[in-house]
Protein backbone atom coordinates (compact mmCIF):
# COMPACT_ATOMS: atom_id res chain seq x y z
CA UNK A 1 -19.86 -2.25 13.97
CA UNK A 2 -17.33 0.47 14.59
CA UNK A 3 -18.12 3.83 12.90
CA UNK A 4 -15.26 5.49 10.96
CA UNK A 5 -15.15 9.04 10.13
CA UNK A 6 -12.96 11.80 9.11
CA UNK A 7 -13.57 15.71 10.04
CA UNK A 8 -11.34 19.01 8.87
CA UNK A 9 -9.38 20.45 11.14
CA UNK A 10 -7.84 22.96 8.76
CA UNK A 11 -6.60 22.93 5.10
CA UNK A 12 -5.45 19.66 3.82
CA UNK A 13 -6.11 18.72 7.46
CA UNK A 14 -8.25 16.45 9.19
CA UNK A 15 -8.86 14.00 12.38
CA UNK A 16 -9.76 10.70 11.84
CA UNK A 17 -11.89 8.95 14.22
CA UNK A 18 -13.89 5.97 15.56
CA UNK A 19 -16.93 5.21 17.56
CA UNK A 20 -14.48 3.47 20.38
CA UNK A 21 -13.01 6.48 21.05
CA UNK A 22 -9.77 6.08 18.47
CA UNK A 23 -8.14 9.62 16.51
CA UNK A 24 -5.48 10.00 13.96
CA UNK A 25 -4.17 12.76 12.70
CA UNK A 26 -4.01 13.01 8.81
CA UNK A 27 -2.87 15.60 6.39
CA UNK A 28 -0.78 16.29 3.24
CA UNK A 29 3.02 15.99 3.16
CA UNK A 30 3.67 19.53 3.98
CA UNK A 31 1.96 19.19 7.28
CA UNK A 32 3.80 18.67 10.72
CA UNK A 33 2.06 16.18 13.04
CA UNK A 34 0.41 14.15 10.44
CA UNK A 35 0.37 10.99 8.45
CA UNK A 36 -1.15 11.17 4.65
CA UNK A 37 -3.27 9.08 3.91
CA UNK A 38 -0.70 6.93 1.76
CA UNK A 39 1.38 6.24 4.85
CA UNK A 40 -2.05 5.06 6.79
CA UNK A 41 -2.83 2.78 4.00
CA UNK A 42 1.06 1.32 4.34
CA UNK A 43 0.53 1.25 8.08
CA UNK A 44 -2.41 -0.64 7.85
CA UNK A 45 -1.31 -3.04 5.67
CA UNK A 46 1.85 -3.37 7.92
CA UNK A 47 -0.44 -3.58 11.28
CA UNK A 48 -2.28 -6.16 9.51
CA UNK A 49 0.20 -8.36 8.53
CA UNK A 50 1.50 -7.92 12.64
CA UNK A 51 -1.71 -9.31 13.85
CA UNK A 52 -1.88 -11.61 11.20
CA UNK A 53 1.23 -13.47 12.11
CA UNK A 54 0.87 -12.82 15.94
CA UNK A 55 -0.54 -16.75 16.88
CA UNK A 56 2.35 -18.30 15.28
CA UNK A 57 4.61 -16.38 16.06
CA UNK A 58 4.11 -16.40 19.63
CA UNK A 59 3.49 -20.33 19.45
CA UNK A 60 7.04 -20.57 18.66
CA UNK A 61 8.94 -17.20 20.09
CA UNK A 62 6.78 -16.48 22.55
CA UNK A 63 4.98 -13.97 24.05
CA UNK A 64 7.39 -11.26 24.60
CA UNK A 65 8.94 -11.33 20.94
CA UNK A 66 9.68 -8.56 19.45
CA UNK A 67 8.86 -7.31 15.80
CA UNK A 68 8.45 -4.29 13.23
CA UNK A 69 6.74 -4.67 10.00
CA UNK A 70 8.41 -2.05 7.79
CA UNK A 71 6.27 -0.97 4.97
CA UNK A 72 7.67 1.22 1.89
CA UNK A 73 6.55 1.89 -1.92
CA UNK A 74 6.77 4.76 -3.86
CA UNK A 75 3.50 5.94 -5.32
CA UNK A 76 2.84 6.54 -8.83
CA UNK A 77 1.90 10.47 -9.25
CA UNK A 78 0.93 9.73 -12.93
CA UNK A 79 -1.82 7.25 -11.67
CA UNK A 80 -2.50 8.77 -8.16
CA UNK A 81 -1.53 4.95 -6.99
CA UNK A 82 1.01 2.93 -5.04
CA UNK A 83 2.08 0.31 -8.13
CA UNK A 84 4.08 -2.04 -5.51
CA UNK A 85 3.97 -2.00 -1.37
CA UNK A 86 7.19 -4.40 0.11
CA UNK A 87 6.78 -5.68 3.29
CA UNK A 88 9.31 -6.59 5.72
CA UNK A 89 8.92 -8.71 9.45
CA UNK A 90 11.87 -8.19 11.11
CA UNK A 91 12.52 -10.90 14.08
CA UNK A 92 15.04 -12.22 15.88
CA UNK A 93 15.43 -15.73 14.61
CA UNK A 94 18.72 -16.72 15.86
CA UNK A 95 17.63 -19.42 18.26
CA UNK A 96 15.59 -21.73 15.24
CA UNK A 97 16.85 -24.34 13.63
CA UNK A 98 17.18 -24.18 9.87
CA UNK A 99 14.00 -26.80 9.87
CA UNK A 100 12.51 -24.59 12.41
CA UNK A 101 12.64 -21.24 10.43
CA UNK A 102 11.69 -22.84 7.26
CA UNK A 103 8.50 -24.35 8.58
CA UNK A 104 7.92 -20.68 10.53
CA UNK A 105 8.11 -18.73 7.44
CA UNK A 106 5.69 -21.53 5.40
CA UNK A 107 3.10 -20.59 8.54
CA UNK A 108 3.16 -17.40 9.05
CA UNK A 109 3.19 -16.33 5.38
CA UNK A 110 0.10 -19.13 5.04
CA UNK A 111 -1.53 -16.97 8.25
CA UNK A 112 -1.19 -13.71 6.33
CA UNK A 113 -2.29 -14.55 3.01
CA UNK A 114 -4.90 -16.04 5.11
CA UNK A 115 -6.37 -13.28 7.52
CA UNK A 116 -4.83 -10.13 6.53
CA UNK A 117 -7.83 -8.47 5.29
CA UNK A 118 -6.17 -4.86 4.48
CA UNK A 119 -3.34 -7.41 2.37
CA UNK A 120 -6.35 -9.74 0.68
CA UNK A 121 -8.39 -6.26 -0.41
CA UNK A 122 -5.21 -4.90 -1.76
CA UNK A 123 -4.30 -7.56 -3.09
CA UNK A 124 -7.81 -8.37 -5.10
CA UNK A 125 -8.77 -4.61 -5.27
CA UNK A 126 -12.68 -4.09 -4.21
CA UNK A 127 -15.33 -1.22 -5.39
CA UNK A 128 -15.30 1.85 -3.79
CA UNK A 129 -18.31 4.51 -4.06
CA UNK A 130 -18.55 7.86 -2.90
CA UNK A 131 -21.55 10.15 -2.64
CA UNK A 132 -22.16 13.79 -1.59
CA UNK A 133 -25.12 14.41 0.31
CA UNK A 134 -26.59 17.79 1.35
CA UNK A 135 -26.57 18.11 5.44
CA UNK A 136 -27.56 22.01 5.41
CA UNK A 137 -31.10 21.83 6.20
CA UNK A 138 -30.90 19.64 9.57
């Protein structure tokens, strides 16, 4: 399993990073360079819902389509949340048929409600703990 971690860089800085070698940049709003973590969340939940839809979308455009999953929601500062994240695939989908593009959008909705794991978590919340733990004596 891949191992996520963050690390400061500086204040209200920090490098996120993974045991295959992956780093992003995150920080607050004020801070050139970065993304908050708000905007990873979105992006995740945008990436998701990319990969989600990939198969059927290259079963039927194939494999050189292109796409962008714009993600947007304002958060809530009162509750420190995001009360509603819209979604939007943007494709070229001149070439279907009416038939064609209502059957598409019946599949690949069904494939991200489906396998969109960042989407299905949001969307059913899960339990989060946190713990501090002591690393000064090793």
């Amino acid at each position: 399993m891949t191992e996520l971690w963050v690390e400061r860089t500086g204040v209200r800085r920090y490098t996120g990073r993974s045991s295959r070698g992956a780093e992003v940049l995150v920080g607050s709003q004020d801070v050139e360079g970065v993304f908050t973590p708000g905007e990873l969340l979105k992006i995740a939940l945008a990436a998701c819902s990319g990969m989600a839809s990939d198969q059927p979308l290259r079963r039927r455009l194939g494999d050189d389509y292109a796409a962008t999953v714009r993600v947007s929601g304002p958060p809530d500062r009162d509750q420190e949340r995001y009360p509603l994240l819209e979604e939007v695939l943007e494709l070229d989908l001149s070439q279907l048929a009416p038939e064609e593009l209502s059957r598409l959008l019946v599949v690949v909705e069904r494939a991200i409600d489906q396998v969109c794991t960042v989407g299905r978590t949001l969307k059913q919340g899960t339990k989060v703990t946190f713990e501090v733990k002591d690393v000064g004596g090793q």
